[in-house]
PDB file of N, CA and C in Angstrom:
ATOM      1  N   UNK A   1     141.404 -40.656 -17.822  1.00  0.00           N
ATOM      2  CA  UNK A   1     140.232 -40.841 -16.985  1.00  0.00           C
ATOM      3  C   UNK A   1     139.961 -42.326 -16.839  1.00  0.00           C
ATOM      4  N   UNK A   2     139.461 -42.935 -15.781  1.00  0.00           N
ATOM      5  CA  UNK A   2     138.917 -44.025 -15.723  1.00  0.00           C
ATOM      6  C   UNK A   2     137.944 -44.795 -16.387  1.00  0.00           C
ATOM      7  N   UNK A   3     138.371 -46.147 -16.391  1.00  0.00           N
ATOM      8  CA  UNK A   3     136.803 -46.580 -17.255  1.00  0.00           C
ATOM      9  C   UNK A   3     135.782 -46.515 -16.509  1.00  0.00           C
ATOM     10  N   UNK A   4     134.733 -46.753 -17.329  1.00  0.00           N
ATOM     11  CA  UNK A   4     133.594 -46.843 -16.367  1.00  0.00           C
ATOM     12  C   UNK A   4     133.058 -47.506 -15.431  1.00  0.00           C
ATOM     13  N   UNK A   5     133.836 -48.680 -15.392  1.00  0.00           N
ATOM     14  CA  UNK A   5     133.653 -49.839 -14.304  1.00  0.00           C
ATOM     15  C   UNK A   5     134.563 -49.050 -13.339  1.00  0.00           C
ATOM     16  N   UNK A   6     135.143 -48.438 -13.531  1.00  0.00           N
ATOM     17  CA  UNK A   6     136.364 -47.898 -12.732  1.00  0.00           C
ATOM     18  C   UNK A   6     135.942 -46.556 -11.914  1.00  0.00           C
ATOM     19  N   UNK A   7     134.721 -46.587 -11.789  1.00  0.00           N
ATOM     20  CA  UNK A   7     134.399 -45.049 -11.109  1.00  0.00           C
ATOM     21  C   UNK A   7     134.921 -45.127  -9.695  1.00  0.00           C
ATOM     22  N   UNK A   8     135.104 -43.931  -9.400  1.00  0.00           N
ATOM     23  CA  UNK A   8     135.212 -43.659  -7.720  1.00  0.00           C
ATOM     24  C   UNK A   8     134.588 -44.630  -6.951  1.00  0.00           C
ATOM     25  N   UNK A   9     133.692 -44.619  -6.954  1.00  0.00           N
ATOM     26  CA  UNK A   9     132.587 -45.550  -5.938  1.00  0.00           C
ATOM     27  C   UNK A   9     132.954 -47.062  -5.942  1.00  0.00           C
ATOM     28  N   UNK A  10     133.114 -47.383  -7.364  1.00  0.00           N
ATOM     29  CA  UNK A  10     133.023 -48.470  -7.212  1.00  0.00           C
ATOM     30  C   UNK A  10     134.580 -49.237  -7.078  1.00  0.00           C
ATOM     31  N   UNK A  11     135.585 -48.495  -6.761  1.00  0.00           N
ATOM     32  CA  UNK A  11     137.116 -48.778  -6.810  1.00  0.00           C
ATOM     33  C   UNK A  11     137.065 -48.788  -5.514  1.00  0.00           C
ATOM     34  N   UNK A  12     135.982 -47.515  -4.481  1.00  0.00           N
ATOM     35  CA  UNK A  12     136.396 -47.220  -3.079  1.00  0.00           C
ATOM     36  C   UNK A  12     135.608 -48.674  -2.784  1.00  0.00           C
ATOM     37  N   UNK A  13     134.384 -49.225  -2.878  1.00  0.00           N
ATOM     38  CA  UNK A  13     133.845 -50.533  -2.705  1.00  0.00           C
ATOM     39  C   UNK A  13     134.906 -51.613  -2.898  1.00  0.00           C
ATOM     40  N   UNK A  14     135.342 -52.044  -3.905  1.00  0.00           N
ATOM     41  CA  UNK A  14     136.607 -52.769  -4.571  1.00  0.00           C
ATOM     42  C   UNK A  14     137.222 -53.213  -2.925  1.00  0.00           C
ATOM     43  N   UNK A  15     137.721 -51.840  -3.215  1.00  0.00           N
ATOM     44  CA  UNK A  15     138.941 -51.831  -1.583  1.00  0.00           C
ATOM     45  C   UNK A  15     138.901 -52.019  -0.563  1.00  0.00           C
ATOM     46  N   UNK A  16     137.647 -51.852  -0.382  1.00  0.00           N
ATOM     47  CA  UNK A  16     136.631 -51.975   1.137  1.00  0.00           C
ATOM     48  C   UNK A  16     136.829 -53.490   1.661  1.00  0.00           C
ATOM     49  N   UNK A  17     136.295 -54.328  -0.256  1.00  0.00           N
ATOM     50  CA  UNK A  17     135.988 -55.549   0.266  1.00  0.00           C
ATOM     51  C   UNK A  17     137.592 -56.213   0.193  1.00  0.00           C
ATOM     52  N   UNK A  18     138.471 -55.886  -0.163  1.00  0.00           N
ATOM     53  CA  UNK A  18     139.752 -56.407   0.100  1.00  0.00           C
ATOM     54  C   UNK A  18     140.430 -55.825   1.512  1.00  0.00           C
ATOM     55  N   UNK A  19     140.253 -54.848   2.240  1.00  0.00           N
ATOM     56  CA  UNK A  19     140.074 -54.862   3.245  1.00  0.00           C
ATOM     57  C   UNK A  19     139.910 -55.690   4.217  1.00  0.00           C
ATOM     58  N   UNK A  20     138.135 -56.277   4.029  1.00  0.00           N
ATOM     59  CA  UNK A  20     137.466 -56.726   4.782  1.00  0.00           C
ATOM     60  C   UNK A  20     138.334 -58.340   4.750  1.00  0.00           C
ATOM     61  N   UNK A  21     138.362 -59.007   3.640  1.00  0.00           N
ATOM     62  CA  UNK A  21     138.763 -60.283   3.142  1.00  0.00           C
ATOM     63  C   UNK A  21     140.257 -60.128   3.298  1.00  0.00           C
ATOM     64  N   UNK A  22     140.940 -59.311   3.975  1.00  0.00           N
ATOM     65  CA  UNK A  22     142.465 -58.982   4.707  1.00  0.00           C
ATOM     66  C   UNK A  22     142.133 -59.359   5.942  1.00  0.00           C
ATOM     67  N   UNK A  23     141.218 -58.729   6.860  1.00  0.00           N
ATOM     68  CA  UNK A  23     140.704 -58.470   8.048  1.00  0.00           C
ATOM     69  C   UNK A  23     140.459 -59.847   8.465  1.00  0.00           C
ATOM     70  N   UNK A  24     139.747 -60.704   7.782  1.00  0.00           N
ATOM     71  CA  UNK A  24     139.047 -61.805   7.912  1.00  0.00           C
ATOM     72  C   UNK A  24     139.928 -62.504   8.887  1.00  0.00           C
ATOM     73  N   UNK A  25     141.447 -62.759   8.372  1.00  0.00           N
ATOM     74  CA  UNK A  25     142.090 -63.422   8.880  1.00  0.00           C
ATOM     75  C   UNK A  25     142.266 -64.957   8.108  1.00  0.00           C
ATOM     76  N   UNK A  26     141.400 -65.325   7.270  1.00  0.00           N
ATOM     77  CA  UNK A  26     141.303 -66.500   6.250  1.00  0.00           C
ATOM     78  C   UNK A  26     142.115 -66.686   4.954  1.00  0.00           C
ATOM     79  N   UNK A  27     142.948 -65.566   4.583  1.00  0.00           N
ATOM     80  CA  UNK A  27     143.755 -65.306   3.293  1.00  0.00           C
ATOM     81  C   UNK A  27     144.665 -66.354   3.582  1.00  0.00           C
ATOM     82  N   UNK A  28     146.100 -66.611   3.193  1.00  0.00           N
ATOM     83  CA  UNK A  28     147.138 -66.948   3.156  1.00  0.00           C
ATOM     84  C   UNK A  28     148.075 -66.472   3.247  1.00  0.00           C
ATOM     85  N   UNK A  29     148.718 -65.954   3.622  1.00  0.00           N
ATOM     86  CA  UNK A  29     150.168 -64.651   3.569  1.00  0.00           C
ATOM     87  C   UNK A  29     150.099 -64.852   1.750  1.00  0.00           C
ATOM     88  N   UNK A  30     150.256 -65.399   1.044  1.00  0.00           N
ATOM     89  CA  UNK A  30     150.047 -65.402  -0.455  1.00  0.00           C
ATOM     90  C   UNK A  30     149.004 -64.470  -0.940  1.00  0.00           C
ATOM     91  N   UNK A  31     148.162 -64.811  -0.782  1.00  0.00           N
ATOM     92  CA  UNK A  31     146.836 -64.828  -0.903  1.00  0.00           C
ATOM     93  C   UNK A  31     146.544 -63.302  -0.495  1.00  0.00           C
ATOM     94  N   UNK A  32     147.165 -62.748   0.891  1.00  0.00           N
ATOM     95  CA  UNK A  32     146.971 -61.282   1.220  1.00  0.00           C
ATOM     96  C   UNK A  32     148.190 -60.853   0.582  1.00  0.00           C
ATOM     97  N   UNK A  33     149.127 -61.530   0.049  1.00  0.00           N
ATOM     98  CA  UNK A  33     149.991 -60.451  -0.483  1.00  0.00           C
ATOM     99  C   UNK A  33     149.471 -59.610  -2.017  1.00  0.00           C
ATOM    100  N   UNK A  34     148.618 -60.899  -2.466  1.00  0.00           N
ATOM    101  CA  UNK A  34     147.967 -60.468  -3.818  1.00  0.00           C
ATOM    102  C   UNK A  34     147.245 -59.602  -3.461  1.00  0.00           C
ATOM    103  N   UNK A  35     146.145 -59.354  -2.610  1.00  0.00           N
ATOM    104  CA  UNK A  35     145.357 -58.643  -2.348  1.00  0.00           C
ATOM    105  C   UNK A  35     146.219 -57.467  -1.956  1.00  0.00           C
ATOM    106  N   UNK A  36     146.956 -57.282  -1.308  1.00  0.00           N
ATOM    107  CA  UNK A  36     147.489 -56.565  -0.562  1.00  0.00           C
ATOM    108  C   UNK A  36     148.058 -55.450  -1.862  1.00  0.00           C
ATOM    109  N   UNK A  37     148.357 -55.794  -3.030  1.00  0.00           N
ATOM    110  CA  UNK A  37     149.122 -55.288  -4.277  1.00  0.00           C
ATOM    111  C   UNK A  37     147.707 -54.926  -5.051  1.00  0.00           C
ATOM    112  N   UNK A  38     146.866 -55.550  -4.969  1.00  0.00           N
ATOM    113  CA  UNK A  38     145.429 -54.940  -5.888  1.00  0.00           C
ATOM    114  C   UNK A  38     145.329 -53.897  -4.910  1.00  0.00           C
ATOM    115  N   UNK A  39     144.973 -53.662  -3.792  1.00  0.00           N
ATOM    116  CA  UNK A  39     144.924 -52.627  -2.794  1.00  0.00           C
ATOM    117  C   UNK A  39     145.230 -51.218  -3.409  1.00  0.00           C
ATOM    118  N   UNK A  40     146.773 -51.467  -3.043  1.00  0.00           N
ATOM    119  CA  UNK A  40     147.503 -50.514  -3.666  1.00  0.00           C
ATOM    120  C   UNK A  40     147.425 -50.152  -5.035  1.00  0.00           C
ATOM    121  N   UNK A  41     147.044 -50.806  -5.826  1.00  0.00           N
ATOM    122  CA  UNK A  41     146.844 -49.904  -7.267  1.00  0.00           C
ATOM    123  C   UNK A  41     145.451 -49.663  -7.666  1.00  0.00           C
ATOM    124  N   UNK A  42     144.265 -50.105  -6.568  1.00  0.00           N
ATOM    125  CA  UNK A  42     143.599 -49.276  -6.491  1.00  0.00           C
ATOM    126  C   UNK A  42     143.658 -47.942  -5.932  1.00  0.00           C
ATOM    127  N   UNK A  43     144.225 -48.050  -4.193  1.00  0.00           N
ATOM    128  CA  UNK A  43     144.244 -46.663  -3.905  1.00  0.00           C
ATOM    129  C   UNK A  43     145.077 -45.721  -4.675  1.00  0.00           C
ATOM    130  N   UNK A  44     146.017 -46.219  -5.420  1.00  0.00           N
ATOM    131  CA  UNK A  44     146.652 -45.155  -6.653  1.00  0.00           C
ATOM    132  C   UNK A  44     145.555 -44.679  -7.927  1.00  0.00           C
ATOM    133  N   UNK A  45     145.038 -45.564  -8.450  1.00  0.00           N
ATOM    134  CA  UNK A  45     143.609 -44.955  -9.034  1.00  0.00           C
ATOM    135  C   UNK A  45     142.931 -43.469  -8.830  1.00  0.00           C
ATOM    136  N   UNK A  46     142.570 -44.414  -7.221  1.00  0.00           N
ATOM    137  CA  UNK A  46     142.066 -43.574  -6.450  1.00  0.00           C
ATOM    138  C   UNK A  46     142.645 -41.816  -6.219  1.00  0.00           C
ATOM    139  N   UNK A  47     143.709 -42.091  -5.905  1.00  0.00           N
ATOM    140  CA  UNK A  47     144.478 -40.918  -5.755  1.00  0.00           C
ATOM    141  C   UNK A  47     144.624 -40.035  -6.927  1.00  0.00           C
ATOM    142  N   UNK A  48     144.863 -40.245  -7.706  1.00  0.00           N
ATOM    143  CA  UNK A  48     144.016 -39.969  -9.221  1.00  0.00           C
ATOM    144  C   UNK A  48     143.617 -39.148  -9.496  1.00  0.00           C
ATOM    145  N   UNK A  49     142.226 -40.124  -9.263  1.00  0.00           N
ATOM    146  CA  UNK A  49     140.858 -39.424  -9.343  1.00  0.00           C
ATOM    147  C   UNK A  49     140.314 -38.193  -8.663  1.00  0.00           C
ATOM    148  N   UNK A  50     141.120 -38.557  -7.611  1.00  0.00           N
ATOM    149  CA  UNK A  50     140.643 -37.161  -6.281  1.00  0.00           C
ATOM    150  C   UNK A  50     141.751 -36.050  -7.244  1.00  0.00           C
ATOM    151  N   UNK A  51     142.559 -36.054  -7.468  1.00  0.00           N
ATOM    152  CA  UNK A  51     143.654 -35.079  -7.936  1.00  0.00           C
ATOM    153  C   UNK A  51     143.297 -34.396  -8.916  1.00  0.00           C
ATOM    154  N   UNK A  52     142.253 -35.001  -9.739  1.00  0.00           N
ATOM    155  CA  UNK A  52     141.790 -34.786 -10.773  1.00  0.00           C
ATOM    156  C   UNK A  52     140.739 -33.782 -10.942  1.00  0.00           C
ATOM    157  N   UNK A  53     139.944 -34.324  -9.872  1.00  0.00           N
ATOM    158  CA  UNK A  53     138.836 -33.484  -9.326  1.00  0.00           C
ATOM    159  C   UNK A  53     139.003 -32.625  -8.484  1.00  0.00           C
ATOM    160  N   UNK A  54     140.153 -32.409  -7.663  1.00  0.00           N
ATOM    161  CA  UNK A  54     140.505 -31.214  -7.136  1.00  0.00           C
ATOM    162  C   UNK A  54     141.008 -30.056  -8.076  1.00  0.00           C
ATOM    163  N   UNK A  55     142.190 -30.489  -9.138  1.00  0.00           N
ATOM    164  CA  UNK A  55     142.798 -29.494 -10.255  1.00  0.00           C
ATOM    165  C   UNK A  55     140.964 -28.952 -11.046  1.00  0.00           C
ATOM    166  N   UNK A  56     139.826 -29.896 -10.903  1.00  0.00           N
ATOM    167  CA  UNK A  56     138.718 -29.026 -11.879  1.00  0.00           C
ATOM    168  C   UNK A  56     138.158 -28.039 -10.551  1.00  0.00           C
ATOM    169  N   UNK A  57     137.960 -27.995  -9.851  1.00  0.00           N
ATOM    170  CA  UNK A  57     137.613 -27.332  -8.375  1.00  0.00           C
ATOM    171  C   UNK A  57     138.137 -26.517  -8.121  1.00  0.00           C
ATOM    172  N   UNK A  58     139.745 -26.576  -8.481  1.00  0.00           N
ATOM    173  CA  UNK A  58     140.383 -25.155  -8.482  1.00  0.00           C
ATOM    174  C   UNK A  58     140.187 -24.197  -9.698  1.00  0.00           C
ATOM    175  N   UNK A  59     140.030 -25.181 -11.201  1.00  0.00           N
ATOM    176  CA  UNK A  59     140.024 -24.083 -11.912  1.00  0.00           C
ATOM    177  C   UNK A  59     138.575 -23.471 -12.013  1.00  0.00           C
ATOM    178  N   UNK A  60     137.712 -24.306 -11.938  1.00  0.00           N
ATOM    179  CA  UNK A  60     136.327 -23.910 -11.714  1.00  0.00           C
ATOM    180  C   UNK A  60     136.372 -22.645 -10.492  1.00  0.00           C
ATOM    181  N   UNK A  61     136.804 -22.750  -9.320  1.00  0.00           N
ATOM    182  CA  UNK A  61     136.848 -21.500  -8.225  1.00  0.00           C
ATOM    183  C   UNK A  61     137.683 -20.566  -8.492  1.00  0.00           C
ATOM    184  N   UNK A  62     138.716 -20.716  -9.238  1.00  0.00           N
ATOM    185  CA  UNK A  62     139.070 -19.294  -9.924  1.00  0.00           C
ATOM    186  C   UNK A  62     138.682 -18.470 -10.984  1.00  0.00           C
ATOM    187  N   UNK A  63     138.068 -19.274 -11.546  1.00  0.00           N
ATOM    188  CA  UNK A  63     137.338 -18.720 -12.900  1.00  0.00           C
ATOM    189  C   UNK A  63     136.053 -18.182 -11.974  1.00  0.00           C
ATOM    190  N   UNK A  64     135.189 -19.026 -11.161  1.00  0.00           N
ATOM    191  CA  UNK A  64     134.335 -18.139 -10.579  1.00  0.00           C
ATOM    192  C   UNK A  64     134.613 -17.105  -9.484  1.00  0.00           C
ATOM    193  N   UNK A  65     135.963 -16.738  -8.879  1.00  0.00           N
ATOM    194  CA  UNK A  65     136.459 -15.822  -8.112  1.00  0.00           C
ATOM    195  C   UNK A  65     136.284 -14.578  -9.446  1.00  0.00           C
ATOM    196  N   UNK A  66     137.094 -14.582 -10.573  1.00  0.00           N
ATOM    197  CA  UNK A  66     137.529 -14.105 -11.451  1.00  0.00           C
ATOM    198  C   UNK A  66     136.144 -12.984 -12.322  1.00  0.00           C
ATOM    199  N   UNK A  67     134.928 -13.850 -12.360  1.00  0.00           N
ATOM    200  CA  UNK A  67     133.951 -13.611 -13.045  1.00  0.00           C
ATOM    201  C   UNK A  67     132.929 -12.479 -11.683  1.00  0.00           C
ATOM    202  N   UNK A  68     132.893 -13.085 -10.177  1.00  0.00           N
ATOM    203  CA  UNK A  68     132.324 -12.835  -9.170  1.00  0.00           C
ATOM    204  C   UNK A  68     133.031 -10.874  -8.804  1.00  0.00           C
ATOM    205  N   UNK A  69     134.498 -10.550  -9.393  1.00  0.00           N
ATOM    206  CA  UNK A  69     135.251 -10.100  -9.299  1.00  0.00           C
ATOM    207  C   UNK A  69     134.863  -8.856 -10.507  1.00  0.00           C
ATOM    208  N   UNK A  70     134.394  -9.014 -11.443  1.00  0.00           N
ATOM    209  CA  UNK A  70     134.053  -7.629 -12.642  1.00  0.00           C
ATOM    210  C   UNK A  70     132.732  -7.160 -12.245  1.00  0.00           C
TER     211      UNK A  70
END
C-alpha cells in the first residue's frame, strides 16, 4: 500500500502539476525528460492503486451477491 503522502489524490495532483510544468513549454528537453520519468512512476503508482481498489470491489460485490443470495 502506499504511504501516506502517497495517497491517490495527492499522486493524481503530483501529475497534474508535471503535466502542467511539461505544457508550459519552459522545461529543457532535460529537464522534461526528468519530469517526464517522475510522470511515469507516478502513473504506475497510480495504476496500483486503482487495481487495488478494484480487486476489494470485486471481492466486496461477491461476497455481497453471495450473502443477498441465501
Amino acid at each position: 500500500m502506499p504511504k501516506k503522502t502517497e495517497s491517490f489524490e495527492n499522486l493524481m495532483g503530483r501529475l497534474e502539476e508535471i503535466v502542467n510544468e511539461m505544457d508550459s513549454g519552459e522545461l529543457s528537453l532535460e529537464d522534461s525528460m526528468k519530469k517526464y520519468e517522475e510522470g511515469i512512476k507516478i502513473s504506475n503508482k497510480l495504476y496500483k492503486i486503482l487495481n487495488e481498489a478494484e480487486g476489494k470491489i470485486k471481492i466486496l460485490t461477491e461476497k455481497g451477491d453471495k450473502e443477498f443470495q441465501l
